[in-house]
Structures are given as C-alpha cells and as structure tokens.
Protein backbone atom coordinates (compact mmCIF):
# COMPACT_ATOMS: atom_id res chain seq x y z
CA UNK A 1 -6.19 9.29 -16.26
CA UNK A 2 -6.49 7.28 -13.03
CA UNK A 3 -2.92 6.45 -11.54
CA UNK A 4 -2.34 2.53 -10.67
CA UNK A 5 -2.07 2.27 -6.99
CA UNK A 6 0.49 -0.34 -6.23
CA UNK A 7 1.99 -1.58 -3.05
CA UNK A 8 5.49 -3.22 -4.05
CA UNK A 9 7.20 -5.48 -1.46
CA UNK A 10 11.26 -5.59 -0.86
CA UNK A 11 12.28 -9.25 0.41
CA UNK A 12 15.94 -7.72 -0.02
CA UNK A 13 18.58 -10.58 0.43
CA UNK A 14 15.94 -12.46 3.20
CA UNK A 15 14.84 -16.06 2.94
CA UNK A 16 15.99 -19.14 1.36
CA UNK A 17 13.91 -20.76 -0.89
CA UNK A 18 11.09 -22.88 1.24
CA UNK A 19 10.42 -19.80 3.29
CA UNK A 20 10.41 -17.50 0.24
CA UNK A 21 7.68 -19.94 -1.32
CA UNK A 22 5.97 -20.52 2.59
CA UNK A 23 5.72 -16.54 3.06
CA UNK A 24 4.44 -16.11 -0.56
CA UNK A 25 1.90 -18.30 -0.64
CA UNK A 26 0.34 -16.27 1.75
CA UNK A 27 0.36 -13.66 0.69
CA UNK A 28 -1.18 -14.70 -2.61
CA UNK A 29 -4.09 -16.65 -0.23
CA UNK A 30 -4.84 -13.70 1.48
CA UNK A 31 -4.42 -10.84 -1.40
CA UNK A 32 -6.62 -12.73 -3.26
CA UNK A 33 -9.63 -12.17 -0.64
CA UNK A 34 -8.71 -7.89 -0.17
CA UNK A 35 -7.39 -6.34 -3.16
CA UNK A 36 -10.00 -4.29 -5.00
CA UNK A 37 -10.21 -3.15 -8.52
CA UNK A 38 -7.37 -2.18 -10.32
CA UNK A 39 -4.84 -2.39 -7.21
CA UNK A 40 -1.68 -3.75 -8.13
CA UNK A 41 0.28 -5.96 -5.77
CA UNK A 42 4.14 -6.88 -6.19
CA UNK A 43 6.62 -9.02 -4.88
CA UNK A 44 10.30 -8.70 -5.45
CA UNK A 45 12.45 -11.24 -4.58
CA UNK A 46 15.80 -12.68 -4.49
CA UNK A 47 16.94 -14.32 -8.16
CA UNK A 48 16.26 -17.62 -7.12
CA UNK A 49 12.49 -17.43 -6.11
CA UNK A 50 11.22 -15.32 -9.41
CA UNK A 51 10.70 -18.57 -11.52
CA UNK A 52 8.50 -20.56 -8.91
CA UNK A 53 6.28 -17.52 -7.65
CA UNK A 54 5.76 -16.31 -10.98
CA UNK A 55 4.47 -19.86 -11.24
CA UNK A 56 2.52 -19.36 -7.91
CA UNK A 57 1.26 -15.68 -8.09
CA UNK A 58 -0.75 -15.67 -11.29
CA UNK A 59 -2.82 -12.35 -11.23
CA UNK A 60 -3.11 -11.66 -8.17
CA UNK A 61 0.87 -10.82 -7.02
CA UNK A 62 2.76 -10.18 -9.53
CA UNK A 63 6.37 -10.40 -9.58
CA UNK A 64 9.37 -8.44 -9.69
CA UNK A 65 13.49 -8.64 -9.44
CA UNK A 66 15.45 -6.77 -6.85
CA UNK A 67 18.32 -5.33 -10.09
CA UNK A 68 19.58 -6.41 -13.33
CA UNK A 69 22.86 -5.92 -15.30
CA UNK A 70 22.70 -3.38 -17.85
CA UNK A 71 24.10 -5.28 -20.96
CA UNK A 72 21.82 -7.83 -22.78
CA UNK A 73 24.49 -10.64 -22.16
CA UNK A 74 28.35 -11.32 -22.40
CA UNK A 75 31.12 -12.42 -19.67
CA UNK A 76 29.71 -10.85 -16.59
CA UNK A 77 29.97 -13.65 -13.99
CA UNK A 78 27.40 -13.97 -11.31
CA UNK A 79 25.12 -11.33 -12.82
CA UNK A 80 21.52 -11.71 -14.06
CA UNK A 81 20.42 -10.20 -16.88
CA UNK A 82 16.67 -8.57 -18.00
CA UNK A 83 15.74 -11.02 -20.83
CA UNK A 84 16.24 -13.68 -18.29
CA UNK A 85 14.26 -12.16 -15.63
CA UNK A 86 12.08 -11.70 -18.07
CA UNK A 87 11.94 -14.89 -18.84
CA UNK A 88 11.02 -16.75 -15.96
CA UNK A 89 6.98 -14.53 -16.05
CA UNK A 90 8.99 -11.49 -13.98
CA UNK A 91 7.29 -7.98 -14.85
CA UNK A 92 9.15 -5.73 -12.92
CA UNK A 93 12.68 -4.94 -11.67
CA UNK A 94 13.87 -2.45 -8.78
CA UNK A 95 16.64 -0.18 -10.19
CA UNK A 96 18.70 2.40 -8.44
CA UNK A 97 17.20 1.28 -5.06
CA UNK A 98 19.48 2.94 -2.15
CA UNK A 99 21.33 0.29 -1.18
CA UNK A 100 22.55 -0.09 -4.85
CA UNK A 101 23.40 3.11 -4.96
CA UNK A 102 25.21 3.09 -1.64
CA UNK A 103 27.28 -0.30 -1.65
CA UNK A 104 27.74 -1.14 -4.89
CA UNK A 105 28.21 2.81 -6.62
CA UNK A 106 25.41 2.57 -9.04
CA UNK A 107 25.52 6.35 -10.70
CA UNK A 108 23.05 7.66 -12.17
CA UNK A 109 24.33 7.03 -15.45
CA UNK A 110 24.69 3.10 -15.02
CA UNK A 111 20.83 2.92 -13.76
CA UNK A 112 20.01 4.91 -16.63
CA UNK A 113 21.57 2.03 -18.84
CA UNK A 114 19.90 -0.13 -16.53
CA UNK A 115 16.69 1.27 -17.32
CA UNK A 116 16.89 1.50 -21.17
CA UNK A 117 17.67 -2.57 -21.40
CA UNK A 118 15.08 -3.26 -18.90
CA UNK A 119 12.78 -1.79 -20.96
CA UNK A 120 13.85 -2.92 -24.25
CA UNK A 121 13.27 -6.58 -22.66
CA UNK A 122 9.35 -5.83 -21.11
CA UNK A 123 9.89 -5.05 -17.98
CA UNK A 124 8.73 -1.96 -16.13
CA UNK A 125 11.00 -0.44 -14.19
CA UNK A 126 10.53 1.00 -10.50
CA UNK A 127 13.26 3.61 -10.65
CA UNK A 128 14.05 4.71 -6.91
CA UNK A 129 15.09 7.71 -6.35
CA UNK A 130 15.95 9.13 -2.69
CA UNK A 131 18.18 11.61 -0.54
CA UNK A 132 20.49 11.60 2.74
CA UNK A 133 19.92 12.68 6.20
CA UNK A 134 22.57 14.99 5.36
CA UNK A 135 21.14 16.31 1.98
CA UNK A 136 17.68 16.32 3.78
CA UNK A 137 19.19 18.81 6.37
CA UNK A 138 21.32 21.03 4.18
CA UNK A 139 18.09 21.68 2.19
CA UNK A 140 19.47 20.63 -1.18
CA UNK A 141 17.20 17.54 -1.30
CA UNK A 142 14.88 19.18 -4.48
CA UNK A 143 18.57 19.18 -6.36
CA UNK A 144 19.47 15.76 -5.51
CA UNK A 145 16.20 14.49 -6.72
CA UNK A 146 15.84 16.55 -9.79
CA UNK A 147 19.54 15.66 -10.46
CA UNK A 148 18.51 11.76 -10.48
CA UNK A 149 15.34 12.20 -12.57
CA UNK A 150 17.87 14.14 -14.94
CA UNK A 151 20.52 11.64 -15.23
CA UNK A 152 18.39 8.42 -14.75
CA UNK A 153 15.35 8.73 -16.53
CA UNK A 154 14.92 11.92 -17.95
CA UNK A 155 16.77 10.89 -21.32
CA UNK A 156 13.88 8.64 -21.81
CA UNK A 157 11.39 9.68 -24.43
CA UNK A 158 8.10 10.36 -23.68
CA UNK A 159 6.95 6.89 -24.51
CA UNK A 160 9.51 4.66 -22.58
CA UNK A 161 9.09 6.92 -19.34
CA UNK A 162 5.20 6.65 -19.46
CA UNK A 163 6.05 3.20 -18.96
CA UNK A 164 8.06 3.50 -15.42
CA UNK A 165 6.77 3.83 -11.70
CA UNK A 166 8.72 5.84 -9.55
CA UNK A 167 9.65 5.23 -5.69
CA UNK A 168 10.74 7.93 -3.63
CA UNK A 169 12.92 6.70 -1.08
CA UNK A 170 14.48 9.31 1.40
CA UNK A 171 17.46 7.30 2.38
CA UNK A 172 17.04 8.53 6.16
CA UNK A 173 13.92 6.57 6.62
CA UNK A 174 15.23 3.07 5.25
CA UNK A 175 15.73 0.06 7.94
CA UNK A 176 16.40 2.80 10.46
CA UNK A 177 12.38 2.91 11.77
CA UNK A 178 12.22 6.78 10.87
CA UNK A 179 9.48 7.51 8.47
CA UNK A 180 8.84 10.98 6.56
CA UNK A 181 5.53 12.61 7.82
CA UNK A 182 3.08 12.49 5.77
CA UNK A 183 3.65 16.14 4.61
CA UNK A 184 7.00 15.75 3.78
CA UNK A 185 6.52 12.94 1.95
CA UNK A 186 3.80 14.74 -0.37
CA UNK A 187 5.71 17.56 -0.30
CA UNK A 188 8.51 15.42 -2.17
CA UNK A 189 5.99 13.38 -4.23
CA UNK A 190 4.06 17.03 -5.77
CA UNK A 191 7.50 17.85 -6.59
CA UNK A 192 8.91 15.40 -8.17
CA UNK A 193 5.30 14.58 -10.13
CA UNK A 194 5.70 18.52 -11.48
CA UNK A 195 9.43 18.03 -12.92
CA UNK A 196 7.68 14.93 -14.96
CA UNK A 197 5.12 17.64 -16.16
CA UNK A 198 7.83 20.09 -16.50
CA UNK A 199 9.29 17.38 -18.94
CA UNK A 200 7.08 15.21 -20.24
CA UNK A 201 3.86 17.42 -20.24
CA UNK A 202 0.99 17.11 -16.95
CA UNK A 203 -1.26 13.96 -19.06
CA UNK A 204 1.98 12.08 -18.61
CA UNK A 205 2.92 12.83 -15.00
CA UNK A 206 -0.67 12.47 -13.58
CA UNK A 207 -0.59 9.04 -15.07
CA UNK A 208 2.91 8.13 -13.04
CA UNK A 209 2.37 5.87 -10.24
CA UNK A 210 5.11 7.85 -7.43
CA UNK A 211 5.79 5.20 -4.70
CA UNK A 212 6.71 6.16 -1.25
CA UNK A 213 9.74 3.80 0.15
CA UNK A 214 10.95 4.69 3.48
CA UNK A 215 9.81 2.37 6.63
CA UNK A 216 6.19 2.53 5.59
CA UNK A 217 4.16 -0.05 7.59
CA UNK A 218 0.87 -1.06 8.35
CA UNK A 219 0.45 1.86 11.09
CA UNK A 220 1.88 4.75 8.79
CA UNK A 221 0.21 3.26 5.64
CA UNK A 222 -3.42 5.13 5.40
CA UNK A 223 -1.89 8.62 6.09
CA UNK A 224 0.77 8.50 4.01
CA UNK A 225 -1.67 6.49 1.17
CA UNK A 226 -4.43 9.43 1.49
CA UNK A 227 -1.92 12.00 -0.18
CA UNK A 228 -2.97 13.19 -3.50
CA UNK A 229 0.43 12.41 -5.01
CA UNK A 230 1.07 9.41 -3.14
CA UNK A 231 0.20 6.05 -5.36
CA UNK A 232 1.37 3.45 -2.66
CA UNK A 233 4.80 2.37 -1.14
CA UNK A 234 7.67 0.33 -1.62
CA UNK A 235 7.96 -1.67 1.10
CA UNK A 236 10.69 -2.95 3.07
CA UNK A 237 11.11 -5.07 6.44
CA UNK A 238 6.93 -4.95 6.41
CA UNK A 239 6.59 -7.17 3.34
CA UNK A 240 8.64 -9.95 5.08
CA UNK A 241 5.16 -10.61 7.01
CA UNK A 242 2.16 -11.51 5.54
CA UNK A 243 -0.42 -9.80 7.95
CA UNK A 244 2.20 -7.14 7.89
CA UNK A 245 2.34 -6.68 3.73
CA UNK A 246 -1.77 -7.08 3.00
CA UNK A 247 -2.97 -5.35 5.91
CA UNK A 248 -0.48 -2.66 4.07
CA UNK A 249 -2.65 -3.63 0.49
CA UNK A 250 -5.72 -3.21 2.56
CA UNK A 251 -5.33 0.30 3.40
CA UNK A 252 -6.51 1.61 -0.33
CA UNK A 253 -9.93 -0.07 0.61
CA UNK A 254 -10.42 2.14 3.42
C-alpha cells in the first residue's frame, strides 16, 4: 500500500487573526499550482483561525488543531474540545507534540486519552513522539520511543491505529536550528515503522505515514524526504512563510 506523503505545518502560538488568514491564503494560492497527486498538505493553527481556513482551504490545505482536551465536554475552562474542532471542518489535531509534553506534563497516558476521544470524534491524530539531547546521548533513545508508542498508542486496536500518522520529533532539533542527518533520522523512522509491524503486523506499518519534525526546512527537505521511511515533516518556524512551507511541499515533485 502506498504511504500518504504529507507535509504538516506548526503555526504554534504565532499570528493573530488577519495575518493567520493573510499567510494562509497563500499558501492555499500557491499549493494549489505544485502539489501533485495524492500529496497531502496541512495547516495547524491556533483555535481561533480553524473555523475561517477550513472555510478558505477547501481541498487543497487541509486543516488541523495544535491539541485538544481529552474528555468529550464538562467544566474545563479555557479548553477546547475534539467534537468542536471537529466541528468547525478541522481533520486533524497535533497530540503529544514536545512542547506539550515539556510545559504542560502531558504523560503518555493523558495523550493516550487524548488520542482515543480524538478519534472517537473523526479526527486523525498526528501523535508526536520524540527524545532529548540527553536521551539522544546516553543511547537510550530506542527505549524512550518504544516506551511512548507503548503507552500512547499502542493500546489502540489495529483499526483505530491504522488511522494515525506519526511525527518523530527528536526534541534536540526543535526551534534550536539543529536538524538530525538524514541517517539518523531514517535510522529512527525504520525503527519505529518495525515496532508498528512488531505490533500491528508489516501491511499496517507500511501503510503509516512517519513524519519527521525537527527544524526541517526548505534546504534539508529533499534529503531527509528521499528516505525510504520518511513520509514528509512536521514543520515548524518554516511553515510561518509561504515560499518557505510550499517550496517545502514542492520537494516530493522532485
């Protein structure tokens, strides 16, 4: 089965709402004119975009949130829940990205939650998963990775997790302008796309779409996209320009 390549863009807590609609629009424009076939570009926003570039994107950028709570509803002030991301034409949601992980304590057992009700409400999850400098020098980085497919997504059955991309995000490479070579980086993605096999059978894991999340940019983009386990990126301070994002969408036509 032929993976989705997909090139998922990170606006992180960046632009108010007429430059969140400005920078959008084009992107749309000029997506429209290079993606091929069945390439799959995403946006993820801030809350308080989703509704009008759902409106805007159509099928050519489709849209995504940045998190969601994990109950279905209730007295959780200031929180956004999936069946109203959902509801506002959003098709993905972000869970367990770093920075969720790092400054709010998301365990792996709360994203897991996450996942199941983003799910249950049609949404696809892109379950980031991702280890320190620290755990990247001490070697243990297979452990902490296996560890978070365990506890995150692994109690899925074969049926919901079929339905989930995966970003691999080494933590070391985020916003600091370090990048994973392109060998470590498969190295990480053959790995983790042979514990999905280990779990959910090889048909299942060669269909996973494994994004690669770490400072990827229009420079690093083609090396890192001509991996064999490598499905495309999610991208960070690069999808805050438009050149920047689509020259990034380009690179799978080359």
């Amino acid at each position: 089965m032929t993976r989705k390549k997909i090139v998922a863009g990170n606006w992180k807590m960046n632009l108010d709402y007429a430059e969140g609609i400005s920078l959008f629009s084009e992107i749309v424009n000029m997506v429209r004119d290079e993606k091929k076939g069945d390439q799959i570009a995403i946006i993820c926003s801030p809350y308080l975009h989703l509704n009008s570039l759902a409106k805007l994107g159509g099928e050519t950028v489709k849209i995504g949130a940045q998190n969601c709570h994990q109950n279905e509803s209730g007295a959780f002030t200031g929180e956004i829940s999936a069946k109203m991301i959902k509801s506002v034409g959003c098709e993905y949601v972000i869970i367990g990205h770093s920075e969720r992980r790092q400054y709010f304590a998301e365990s792996d057992e709360l994203l897991a939650q996450k996942t199941v009700i983003a799910l249950k409400n049609g949404l696809t999850p892109i379950f980031c998963i991702g280890e320190t400098l620290d755990e990247r020098n001490n070697g243990s980085y297979f452990e902490v990775l296996k560890s978070q497919l365990d506890h995150g997504v692994f109690g899925l059955d074969a049926a919901d997790f079929s339905k989930l991309v995966i970003a691999y995000e080494p933590v070391w490479a985020i916003g600091t302008g370090l990048t994973a070579t392109s060998d470590q980086a498969q190295e990480v993605h053959a790995y983790i796309r042979k514990e999905i096999a280990a779990k959910y059978g090889q048909e299942i894991a060669d269909a996973t779409s494994i994004l690669y999340g770490g400072s990827a940019n229009p420079k690093n983009a083609a090396e890192l996209f001509a991996q064999p386990d490598i499905d495309g990126g999610l991208i960070g301070g690069a999808s805050l320009k438009s050149r920047d994002f689509v020259d990034i969408v380009k690179t799978f036509n080359s």
